[in-house]
N, C-alpha and C. Protein backbone atom coordinates (compact mmCIF):
# COMPACT_ATOMS: atom_id res chain seq x y z
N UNK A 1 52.00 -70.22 -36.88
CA UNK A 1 52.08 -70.99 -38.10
C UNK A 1 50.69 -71.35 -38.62
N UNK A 2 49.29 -71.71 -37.73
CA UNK A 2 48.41 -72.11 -37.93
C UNK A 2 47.46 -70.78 -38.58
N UNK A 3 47.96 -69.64 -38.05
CA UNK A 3 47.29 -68.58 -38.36
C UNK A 3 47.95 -68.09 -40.07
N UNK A 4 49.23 -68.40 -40.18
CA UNK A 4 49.37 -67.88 -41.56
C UNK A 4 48.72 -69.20 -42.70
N UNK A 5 48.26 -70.43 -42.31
CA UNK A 5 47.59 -71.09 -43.52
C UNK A 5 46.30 -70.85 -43.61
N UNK A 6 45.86 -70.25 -42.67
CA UNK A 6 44.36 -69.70 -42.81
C UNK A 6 43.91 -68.82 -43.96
N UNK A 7 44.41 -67.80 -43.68
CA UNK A 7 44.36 -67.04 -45.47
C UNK A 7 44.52 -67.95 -46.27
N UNK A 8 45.50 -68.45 -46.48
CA UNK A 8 45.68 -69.69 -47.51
C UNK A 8 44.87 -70.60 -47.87
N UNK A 9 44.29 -71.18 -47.34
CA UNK A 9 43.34 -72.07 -47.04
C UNK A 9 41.91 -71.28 -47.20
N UNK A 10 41.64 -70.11 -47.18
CA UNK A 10 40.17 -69.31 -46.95
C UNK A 10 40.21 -68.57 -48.43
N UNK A 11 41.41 -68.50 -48.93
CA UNK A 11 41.67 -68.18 -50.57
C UNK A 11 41.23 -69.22 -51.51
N UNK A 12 42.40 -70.02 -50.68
CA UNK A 12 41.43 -71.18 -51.90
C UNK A 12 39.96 -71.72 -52.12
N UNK A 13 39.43 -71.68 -50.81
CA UNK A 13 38.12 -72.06 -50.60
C UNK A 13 37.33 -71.39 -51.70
N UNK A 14 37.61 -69.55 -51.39
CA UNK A 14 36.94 -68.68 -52.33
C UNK A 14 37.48 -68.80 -54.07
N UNK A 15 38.53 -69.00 -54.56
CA UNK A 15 38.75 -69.48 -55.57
C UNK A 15 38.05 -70.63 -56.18
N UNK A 16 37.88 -71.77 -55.25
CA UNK A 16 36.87 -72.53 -55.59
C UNK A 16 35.71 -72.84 -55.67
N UNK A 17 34.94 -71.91 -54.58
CA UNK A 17 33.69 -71.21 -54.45
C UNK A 17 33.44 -70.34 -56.01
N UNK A 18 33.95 -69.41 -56.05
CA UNK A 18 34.01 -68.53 -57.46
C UNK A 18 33.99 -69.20 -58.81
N UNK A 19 35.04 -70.62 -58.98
CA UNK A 19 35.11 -71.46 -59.82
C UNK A 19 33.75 -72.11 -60.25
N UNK A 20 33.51 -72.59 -59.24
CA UNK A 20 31.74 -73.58 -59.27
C UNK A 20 30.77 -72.36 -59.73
N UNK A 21 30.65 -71.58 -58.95
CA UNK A 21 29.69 -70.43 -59.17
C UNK A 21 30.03 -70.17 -60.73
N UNK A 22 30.80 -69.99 -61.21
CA UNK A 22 31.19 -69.54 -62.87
C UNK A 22 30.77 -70.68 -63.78
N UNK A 23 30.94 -71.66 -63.37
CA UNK A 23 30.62 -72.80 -64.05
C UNK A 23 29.31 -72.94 -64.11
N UNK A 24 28.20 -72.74 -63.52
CA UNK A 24 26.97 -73.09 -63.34
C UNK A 24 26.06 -71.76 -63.39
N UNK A 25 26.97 -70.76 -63.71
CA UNK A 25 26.25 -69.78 -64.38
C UNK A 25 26.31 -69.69 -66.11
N UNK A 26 27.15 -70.52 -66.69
CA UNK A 26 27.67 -71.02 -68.03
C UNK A 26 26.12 -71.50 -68.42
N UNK A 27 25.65 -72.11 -67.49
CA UNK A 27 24.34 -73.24 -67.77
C UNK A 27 22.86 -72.15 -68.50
N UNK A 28 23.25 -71.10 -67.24
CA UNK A 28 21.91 -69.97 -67.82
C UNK A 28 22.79 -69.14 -68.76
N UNK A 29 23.54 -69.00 -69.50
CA UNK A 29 23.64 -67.92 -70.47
C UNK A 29 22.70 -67.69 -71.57
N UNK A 30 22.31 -66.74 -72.32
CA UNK A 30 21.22 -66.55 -73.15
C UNK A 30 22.31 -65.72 -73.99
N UNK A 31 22.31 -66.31 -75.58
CA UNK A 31 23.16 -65.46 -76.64
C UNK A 31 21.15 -64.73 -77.30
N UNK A 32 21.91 -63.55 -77.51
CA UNK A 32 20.66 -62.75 -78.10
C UNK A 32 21.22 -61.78 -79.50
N UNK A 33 20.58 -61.92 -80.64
CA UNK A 33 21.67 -61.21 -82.22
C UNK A 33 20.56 -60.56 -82.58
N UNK A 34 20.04 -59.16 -82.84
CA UNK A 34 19.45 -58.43 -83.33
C UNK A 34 19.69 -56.61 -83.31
N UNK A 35 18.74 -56.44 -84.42
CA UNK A 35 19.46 -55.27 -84.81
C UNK A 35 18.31 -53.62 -84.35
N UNK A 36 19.03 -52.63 -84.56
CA UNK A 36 18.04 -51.63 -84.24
C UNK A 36 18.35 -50.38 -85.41
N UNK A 37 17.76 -50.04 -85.80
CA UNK A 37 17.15 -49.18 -87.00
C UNK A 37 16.72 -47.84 -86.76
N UNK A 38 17.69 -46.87 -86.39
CA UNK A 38 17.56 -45.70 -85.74
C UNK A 38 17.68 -44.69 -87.57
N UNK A 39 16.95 -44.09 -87.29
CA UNK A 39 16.49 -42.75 -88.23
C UNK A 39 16.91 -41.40 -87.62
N UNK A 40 18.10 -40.86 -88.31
CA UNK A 40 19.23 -39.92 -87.75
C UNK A 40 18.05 -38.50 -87.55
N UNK A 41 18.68 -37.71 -86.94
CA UNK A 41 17.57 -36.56 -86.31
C UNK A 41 17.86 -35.62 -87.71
N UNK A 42 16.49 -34.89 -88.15
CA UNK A 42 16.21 -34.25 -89.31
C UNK A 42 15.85 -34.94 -90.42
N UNK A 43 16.20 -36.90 -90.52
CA UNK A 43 15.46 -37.19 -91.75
C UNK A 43 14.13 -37.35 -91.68
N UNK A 44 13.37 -37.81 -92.97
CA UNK A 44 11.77 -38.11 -92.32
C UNK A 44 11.53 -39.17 -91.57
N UNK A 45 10.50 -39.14 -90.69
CA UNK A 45 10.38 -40.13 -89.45
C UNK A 45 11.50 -40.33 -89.04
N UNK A 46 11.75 -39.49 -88.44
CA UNK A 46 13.09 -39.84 -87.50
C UNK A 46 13.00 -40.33 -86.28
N UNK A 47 13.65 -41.04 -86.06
CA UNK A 47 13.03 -41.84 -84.60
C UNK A 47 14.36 -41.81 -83.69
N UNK A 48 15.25 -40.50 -83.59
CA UNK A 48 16.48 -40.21 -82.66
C UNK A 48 15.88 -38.79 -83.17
N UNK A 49 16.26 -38.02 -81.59
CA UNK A 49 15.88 -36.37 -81.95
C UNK A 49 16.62 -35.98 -80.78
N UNK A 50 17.18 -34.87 -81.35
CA UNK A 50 18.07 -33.96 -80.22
C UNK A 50 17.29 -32.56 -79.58
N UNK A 51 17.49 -33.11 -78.32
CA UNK A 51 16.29 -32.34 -77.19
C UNK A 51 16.75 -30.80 -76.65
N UNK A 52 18.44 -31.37 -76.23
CA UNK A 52 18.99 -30.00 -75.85
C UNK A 52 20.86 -29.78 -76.65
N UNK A 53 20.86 -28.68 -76.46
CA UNK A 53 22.22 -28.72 -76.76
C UNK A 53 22.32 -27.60 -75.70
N UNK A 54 23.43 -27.63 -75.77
CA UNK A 54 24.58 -26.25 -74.52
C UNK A 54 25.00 -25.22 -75.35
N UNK A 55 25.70 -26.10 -76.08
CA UNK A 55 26.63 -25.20 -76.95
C UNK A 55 26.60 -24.98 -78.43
N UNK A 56 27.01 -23.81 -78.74
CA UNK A 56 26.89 -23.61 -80.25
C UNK A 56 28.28 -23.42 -80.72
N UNK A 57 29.62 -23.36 -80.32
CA UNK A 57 30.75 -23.74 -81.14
C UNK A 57 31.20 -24.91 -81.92
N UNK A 58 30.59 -25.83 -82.03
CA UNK A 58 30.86 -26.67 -82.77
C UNK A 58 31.07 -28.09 -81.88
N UNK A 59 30.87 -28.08 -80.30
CA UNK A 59 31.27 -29.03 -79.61
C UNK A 59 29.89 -29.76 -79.69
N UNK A 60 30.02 -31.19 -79.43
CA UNK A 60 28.68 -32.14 -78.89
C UNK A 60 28.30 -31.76 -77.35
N UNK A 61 29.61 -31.76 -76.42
CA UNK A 61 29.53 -32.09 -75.17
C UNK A 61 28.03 -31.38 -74.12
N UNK A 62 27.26 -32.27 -73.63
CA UNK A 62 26.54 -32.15 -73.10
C UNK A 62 24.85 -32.13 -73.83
N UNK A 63 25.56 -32.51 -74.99
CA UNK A 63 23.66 -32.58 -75.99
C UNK A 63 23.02 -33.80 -75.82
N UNK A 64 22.00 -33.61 -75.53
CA UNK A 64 20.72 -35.11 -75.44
C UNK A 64 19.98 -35.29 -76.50
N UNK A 65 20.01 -36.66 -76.56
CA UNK A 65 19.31 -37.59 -77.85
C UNK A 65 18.08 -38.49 -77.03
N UNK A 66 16.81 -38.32 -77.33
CA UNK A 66 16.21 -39.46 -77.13
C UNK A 66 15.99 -40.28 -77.94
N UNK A 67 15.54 -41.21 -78.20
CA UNK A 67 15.24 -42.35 -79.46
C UNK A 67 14.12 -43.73 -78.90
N UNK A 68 13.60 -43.76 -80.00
CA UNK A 68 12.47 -44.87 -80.02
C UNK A 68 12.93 -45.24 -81.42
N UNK A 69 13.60 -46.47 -81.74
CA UNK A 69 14.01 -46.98 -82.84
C UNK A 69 13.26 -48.80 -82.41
N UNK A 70 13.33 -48.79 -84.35
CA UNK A 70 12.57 -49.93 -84.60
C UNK A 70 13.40 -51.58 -84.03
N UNK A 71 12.96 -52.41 -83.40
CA UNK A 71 14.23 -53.47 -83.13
C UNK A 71 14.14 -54.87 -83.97
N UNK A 72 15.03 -55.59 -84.86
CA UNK A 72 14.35 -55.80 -85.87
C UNK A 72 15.11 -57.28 -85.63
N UNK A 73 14.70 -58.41 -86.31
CA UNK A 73 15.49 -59.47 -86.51
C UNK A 73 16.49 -59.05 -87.39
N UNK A 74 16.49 -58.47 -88.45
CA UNK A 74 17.94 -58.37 -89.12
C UNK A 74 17.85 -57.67 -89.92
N UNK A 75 19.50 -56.98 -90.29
CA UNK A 75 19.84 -55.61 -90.86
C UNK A 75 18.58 -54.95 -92.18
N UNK A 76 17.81 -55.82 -92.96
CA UNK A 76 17.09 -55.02 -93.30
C UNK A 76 15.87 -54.66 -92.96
N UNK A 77 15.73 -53.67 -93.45
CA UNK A 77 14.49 -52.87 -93.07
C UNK A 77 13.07 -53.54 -92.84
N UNK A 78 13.12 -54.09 -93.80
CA UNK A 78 11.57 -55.10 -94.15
C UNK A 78 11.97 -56.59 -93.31
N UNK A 79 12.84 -56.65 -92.74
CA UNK A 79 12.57 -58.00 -91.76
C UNK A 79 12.26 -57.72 -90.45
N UNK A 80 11.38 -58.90 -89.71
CA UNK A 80 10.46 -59.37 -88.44
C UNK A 80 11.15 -57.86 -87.65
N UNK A 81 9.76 -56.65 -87.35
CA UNK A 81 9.96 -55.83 -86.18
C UNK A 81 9.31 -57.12 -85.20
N UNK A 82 10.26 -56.76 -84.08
CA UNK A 82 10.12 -58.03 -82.77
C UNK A 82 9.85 -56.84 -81.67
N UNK A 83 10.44 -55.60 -81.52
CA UNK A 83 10.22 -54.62 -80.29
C UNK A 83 10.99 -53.28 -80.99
N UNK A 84 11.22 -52.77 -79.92
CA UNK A 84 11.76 -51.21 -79.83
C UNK A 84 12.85 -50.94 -78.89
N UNK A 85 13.76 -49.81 -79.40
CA UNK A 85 14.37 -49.76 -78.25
C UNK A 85 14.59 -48.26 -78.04
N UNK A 86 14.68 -48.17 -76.97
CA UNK A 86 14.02 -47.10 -76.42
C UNK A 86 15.13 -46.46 -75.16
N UNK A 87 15.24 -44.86 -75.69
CA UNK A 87 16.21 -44.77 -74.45
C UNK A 87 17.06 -43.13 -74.98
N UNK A 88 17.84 -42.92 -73.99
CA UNK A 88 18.60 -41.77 -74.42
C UNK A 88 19.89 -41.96 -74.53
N UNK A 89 20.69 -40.86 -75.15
CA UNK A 89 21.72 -40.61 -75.11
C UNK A 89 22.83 -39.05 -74.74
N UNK A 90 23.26 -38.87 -73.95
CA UNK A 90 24.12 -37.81 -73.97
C UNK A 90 25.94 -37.80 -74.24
N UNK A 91 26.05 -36.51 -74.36
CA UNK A 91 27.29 -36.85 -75.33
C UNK A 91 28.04 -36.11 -73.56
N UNK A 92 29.12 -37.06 -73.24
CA UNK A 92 29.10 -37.11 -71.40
C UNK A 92 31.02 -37.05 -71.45
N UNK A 93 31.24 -37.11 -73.02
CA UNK A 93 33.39 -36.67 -73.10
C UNK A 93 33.52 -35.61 -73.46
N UNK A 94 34.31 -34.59 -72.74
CA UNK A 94 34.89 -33.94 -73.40
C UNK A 94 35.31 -33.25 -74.96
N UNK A 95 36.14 -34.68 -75.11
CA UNK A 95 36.66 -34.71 -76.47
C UNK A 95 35.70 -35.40 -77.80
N UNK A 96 34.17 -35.40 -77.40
CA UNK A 96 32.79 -35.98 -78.38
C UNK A 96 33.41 -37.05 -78.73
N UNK A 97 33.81 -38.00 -77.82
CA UNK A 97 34.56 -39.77 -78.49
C UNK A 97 33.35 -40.25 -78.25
N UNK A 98 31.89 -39.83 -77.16
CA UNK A 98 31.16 -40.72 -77.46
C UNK A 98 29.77 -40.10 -76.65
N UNK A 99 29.01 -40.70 -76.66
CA UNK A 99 27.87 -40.84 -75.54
C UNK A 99 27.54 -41.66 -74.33
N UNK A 100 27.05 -41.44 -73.59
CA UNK A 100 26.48 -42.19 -71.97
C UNK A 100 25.21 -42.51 -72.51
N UNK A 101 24.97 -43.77 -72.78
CA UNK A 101 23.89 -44.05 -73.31
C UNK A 101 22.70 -44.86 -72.29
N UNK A 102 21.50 -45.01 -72.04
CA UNK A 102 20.57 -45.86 -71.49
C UNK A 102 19.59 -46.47 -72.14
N UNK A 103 19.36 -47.46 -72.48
CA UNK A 103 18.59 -48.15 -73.36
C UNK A 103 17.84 -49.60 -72.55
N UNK A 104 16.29 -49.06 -73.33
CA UNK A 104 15.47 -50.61 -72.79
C UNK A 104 15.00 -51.34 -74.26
N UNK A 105 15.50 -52.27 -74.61
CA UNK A 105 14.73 -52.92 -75.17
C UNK A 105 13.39 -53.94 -74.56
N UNK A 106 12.88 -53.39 -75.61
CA UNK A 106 10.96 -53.71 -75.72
C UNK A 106 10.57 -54.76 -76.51
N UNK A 107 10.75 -56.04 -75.92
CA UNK A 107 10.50 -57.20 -76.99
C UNK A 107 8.93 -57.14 -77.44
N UNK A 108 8.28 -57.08 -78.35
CA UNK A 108 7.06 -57.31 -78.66
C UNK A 108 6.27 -58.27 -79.44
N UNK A 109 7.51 -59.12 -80.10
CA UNK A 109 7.29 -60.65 -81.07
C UNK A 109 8.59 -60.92 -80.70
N UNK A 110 8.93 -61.90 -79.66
CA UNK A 110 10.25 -62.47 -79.70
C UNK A 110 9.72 -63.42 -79.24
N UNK A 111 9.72 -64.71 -79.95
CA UNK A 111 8.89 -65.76 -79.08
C UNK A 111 8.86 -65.76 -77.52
N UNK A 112 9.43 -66.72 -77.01
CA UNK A 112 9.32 -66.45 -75.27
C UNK A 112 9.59 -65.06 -74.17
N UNK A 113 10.31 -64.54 -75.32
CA UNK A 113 10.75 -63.19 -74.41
C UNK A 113 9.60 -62.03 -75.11
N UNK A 114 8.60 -62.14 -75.70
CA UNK A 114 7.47 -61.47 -76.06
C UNK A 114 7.14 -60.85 -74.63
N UNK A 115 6.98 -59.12 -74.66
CA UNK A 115 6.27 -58.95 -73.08
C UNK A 115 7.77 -58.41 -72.20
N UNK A 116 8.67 -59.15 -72.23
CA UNK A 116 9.62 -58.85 -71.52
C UNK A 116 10.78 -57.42 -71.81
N UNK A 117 11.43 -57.03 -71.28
CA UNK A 117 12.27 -55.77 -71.63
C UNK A 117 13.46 -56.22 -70.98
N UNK A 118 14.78 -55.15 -71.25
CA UNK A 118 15.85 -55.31 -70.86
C UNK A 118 16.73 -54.19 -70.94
N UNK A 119 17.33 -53.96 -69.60
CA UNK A 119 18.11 -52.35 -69.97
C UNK A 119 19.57 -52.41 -69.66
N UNK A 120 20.10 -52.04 -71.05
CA UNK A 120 21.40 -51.92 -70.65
C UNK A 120 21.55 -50.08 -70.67
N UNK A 121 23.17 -50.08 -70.26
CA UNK A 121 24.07 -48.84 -69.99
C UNK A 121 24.98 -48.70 -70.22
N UNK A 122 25.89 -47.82 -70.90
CA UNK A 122 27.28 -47.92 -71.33
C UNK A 122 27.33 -46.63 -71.88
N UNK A 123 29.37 -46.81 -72.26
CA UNK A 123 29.46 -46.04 -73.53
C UNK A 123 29.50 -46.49 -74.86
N UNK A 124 28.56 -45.47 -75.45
CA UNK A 124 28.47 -45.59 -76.74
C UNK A 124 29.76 -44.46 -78.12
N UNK A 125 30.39 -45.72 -79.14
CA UNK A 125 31.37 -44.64 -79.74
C UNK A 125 30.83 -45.69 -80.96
N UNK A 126 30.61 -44.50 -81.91
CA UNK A 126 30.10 -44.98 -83.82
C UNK A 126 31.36 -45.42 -84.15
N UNK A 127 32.62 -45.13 -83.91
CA UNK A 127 33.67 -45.63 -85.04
C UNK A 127 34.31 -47.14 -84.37
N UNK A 128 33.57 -47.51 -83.33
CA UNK A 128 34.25 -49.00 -82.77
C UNK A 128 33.11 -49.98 -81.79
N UNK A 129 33.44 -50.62 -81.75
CA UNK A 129 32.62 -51.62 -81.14
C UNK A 129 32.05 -50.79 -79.00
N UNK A 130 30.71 -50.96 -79.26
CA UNK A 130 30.60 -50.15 -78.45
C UNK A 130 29.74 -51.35 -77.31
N UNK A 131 30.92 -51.60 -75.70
CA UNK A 131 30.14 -52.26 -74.94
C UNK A 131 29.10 -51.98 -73.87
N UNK A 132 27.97 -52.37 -73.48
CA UNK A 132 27.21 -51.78 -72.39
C UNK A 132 27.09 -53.06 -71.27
N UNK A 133 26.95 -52.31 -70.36
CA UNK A 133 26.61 -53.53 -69.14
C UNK A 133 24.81 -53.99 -69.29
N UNK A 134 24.44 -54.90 -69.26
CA UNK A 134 22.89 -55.45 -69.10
C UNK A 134 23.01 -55.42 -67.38
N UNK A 135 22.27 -54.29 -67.51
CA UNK A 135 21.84 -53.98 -65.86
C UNK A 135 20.60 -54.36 -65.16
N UNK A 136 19.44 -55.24 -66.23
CA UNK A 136 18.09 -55.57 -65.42
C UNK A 136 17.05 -55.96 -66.84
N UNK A 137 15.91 -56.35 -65.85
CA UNK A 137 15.21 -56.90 -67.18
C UNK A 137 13.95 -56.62 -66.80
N UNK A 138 12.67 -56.98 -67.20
CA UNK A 138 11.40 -57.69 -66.67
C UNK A 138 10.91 -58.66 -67.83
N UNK A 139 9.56 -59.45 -66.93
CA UNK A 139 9.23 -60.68 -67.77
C UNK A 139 10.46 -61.95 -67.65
N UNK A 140 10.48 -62.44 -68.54
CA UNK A 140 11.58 -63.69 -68.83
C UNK A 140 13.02 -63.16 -68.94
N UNK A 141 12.96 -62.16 -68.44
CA UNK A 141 14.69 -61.25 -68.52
C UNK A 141 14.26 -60.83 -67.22
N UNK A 142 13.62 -61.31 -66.34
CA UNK A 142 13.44 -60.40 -65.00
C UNK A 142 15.16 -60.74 -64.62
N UNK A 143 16.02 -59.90 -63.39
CA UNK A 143 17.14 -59.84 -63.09
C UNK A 143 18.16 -60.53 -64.15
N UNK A 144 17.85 -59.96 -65.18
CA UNK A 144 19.25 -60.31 -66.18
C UNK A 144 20.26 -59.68 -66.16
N UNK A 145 21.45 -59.45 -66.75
CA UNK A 145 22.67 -59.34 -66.22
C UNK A 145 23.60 -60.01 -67.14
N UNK A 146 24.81 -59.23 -68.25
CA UNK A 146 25.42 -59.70 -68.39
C UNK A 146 26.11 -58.37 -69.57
N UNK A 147 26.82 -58.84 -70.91
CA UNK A 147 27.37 -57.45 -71.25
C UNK A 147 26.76 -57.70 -72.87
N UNK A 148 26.52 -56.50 -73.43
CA UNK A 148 26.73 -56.34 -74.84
C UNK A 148 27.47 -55.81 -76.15
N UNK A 149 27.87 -56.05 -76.69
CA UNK A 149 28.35 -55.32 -78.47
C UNK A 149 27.31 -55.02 -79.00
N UNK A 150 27.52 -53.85 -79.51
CA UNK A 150 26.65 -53.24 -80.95
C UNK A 150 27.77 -52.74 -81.39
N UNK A 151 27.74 -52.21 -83.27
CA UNK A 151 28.37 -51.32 -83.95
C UNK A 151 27.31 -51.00 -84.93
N UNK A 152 27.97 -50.21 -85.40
CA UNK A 152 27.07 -49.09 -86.35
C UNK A 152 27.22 -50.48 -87.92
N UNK A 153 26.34 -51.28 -88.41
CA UNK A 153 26.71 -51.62 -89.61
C UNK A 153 26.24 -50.79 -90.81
N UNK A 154 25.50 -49.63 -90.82
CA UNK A 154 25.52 -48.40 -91.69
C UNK A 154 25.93 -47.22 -91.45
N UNK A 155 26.22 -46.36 -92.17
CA UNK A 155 25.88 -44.75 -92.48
C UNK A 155 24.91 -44.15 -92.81
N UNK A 156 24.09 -44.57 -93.12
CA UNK A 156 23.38 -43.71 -94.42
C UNK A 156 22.09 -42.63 -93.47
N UNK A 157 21.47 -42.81 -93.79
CA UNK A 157 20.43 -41.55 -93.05
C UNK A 157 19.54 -42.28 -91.74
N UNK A 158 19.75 -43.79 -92.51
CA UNK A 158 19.23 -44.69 -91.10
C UNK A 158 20.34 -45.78 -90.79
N UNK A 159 20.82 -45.57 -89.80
CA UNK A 159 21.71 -46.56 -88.75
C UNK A 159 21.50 -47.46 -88.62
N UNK A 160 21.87 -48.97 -88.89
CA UNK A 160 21.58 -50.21 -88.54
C UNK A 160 22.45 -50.11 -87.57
N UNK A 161 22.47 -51.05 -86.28
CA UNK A 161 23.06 -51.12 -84.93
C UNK A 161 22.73 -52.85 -84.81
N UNK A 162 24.02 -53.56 -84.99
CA UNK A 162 23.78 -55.10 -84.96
C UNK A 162 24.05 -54.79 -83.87
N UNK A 163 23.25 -55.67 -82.77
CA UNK A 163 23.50 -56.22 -81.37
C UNK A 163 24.09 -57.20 -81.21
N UNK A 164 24.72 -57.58 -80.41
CA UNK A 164 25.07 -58.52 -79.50
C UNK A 164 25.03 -59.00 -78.12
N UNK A 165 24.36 -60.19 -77.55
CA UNK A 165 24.41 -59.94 -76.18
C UNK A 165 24.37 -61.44 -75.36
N UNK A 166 25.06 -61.11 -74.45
CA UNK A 166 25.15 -62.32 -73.65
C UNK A 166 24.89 -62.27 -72.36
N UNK A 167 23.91 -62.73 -71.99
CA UNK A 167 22.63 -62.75 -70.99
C UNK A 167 22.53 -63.48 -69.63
N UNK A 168 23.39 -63.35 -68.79
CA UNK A 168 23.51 -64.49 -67.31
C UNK A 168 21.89 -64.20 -66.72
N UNK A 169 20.90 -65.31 -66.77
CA UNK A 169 19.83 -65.16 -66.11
C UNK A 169 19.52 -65.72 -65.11
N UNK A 170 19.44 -64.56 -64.21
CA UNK A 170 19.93 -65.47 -62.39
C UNK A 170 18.24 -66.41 -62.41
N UNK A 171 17.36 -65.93 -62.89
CA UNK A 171 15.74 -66.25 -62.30
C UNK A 171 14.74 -66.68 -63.70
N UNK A 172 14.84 -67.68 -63.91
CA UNK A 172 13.95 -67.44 -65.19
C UNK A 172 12.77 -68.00 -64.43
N UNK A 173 11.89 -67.12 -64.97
CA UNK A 173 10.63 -67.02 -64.48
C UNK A 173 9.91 -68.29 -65.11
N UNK A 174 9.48 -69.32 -64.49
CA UNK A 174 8.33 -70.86 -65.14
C UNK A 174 7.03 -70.60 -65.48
């Protein structure tokens, strides 16, 4: 009898262990809203370029994109460049629903996070909200960690990409 409340009792512990821990990671969250300004491959200054392709029937699957796009405070063009973001993409479905993307953003005027970087990973799809995991940082994002949204808020020959991101920072650096 003593042995079956043990689980019981070692569940809840961890339920409540997990509880506190969630709560007091609430304390470090970091909301972060900015945008990135990618220049589609073939316009002038294009700052996304396609490196390889496989195939010539008409499929994406397996073509690489690198990109160095501008990272901006907001959707237009002429507002505060703060960094870059920087990173590739391959097209990693089958059915071209999307890309395997890796990306560092490069803060370079962001007040406190000036200096610092941050890399997320995910899949990326243009026709819907596309999430990535925040897998690491350096500087004032050293071991960051948490998830992001972007979507495409243009078409046109240059891509606006509003970000979104929410930032659990185990270590902020003093």
């Amino acid at each position: 009898m003593a042995a079956a409340r043990c689980p019981c009792l070692a569940l809840t512990t961890l339920l409540v262990l997990l509880a506190c821990s969630s709560a007091a990671d609430d304390n470090n969250l970091t909301h972060f809203q900015f945008y990135f300004h990618e220049v589609r491959t073939g316009a002038p200054n294009e700052t996304s370029v396609l490196v390889a392709s496989q195939y010539k029937n008409g499929t994406t699957f397996g073509d690489l994109k690198v990109f160095d796009n501008a990272l901006r405070e907001g959707a237009d063009p002429s507002s505060l460049l703060i960094g870059r973001a920087r990173g590739l993409g391959v097209t990693a479905s089958l059915d071209n629903s999307g890309a395997l993307t890796t990306i560092e953003f490069v803060f370079s005027d962001y007040g406190m996070y000036t200096g610092s970087t941050m890399a997320t990973v995910g899949h990326f799809i243009m026709t819907d909200t596309a999430e990535r995991s925040i897998v690491g940082g350096t500087g004032m994002l050293r071991f960051a960690r948490g998830c992001s949204a972007s979507h495409a808020a243009t078409s046109q020959q240059i891509i606006v990409f509003e970000q979104g991101y929410l930032v659990a920072l185990i270590d902020i650096k003093q």
